[in-house]
Protein backbone atom coordinates (compact mmCIF):
# COMPACT_ATOMS: atom_id res chain seq x y z
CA UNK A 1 90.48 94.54 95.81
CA UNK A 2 93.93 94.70 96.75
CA UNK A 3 94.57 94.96 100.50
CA UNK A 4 97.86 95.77 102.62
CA UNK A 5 98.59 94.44 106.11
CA UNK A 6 101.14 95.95 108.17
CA UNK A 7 103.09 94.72 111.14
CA UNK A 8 106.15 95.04 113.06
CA UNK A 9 105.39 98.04 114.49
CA UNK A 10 105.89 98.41 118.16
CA UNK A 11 107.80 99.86 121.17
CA UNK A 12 111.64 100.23 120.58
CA UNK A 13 114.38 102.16 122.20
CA UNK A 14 116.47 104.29 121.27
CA UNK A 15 119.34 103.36 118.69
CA UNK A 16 117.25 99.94 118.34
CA UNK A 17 115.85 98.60 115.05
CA UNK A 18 112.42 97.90 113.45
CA UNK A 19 111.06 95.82 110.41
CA UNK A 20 107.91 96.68 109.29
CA UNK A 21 106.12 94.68 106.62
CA UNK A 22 103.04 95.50 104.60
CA UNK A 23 102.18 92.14 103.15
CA UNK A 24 99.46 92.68 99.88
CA UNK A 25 96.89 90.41 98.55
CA UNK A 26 94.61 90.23 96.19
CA UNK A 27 94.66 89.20 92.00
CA UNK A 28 97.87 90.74 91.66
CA UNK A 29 99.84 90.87 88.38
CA UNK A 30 102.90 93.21 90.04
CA UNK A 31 103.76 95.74 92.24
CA UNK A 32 105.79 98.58 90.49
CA UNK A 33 105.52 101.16 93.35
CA UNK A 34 106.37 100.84 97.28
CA UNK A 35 106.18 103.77 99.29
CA UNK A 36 106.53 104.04 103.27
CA UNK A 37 105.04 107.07 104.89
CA UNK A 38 104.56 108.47 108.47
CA UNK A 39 102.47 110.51 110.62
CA UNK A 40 102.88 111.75 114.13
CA UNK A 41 100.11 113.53 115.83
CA UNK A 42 99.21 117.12 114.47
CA UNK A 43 102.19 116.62 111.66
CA UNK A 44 101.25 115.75 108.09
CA UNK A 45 101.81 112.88 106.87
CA UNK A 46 105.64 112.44 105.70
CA UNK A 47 107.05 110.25 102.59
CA UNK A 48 109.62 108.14 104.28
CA UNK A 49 110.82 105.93 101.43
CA UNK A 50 110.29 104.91 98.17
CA UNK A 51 110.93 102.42 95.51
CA UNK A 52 110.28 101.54 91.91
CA UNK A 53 110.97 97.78 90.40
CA UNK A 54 114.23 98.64 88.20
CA UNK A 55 114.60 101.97 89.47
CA UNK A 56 116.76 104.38 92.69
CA UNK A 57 115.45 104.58 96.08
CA UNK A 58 114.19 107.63 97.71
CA UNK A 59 114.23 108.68 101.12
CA UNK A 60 113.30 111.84 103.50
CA UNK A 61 116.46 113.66 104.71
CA UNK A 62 115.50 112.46 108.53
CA UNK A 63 116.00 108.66 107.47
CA UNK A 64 118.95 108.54 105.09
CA UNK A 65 121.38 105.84 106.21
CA UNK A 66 119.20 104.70 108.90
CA UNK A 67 116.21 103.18 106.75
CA UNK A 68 115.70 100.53 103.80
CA UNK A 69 112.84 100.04 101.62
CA UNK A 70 112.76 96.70 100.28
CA UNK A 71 110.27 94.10 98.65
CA UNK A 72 110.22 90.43 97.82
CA UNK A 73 108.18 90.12 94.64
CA UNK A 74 107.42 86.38 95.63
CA UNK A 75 105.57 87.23 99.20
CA UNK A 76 103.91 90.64 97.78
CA UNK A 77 105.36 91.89 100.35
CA UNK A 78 106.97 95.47 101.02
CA UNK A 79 110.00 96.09 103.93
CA UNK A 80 111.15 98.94 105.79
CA UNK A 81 113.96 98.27 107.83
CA UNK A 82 114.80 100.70 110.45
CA UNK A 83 118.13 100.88 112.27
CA UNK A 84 119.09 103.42 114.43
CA UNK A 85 116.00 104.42 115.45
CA UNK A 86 115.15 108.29 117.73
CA UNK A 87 112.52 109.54 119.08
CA UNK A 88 111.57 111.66 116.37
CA UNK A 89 110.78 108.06 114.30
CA UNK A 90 107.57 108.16 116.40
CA UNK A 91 104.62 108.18 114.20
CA UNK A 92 102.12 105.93 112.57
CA UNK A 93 103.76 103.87 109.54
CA UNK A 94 101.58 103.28 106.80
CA UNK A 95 102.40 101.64 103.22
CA UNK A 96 101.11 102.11 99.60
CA UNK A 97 101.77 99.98 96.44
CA UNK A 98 100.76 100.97 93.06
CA UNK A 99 100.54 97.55 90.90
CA UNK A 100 98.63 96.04 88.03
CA UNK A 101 95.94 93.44 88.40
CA UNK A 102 96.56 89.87 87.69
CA UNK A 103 93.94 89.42 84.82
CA UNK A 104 92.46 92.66 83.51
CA UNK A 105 95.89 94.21 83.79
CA UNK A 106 94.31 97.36 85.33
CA UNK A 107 96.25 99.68 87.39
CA UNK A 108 95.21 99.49 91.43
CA UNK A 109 96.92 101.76 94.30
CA UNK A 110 96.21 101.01 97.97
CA UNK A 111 97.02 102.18 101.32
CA UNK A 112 97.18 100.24 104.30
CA UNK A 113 95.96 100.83 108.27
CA UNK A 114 99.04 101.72 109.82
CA UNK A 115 101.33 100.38 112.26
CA UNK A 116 102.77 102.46 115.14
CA UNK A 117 105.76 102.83 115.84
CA UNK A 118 107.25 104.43 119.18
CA UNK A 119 111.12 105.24 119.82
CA UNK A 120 111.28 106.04 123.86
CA UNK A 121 113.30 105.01 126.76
């Protein structure tokens, strides 16, 4: 089993800045897909970033400039650092890796919980 714990999450204002973290363990062998998505109440759930290991960066229209996607292969661990953050960035954040597992080289793909996040004055 490979499982993914968010934090960071939380109460900002407007124009302030986040960093969520989805931290994954488990017999991992590598993580060659980190995605950040989002999901406000009634709303489906939104792609907000993505990332491949040796490949471009993908974001929604909504979060270009304002958000990074980032991981540190030696913590397991995936970022999402948001800057400039509105009101509309109020949702539920939740992360999924794709990967391979340490010893039978299988592929794995997990989600985590979710982290809320809420942009108000």
């Amino acid at each position: 089993q490979v499982q993914l714990v968010e934090s960071g999450g939380g109460l900002v204002q407007p124009g302030g800045s986040l960093r969520l973290s989805c931290a994954a363990s488990g017999r991992i062998f590598s993580i060659d897909v980190m995605e950040w998505y989002r999901q406000a109440p009634g709303k489906q759930r939104e792609l907000v970033a993505s990332g491949t290991s040796g490949a471009s960066t993908i974001y929604a229209d909504s979060v270009k400039g304002r958000f990074t996607i980032s991981g540190d292969n030696a913590k397991n661990t995936v970022y999402l650092q948001m800057n400039n953050l509105k009101p509309e960035d109020t949702a539920v954040y939740f992360c999924r890796v794709e990967g391979i597992y340490r010893l039978t080289r299988l592929p794995f793909s997990s989600w985590g919980q979710g982290t809320q996040v809420t942009v108000s004055s």
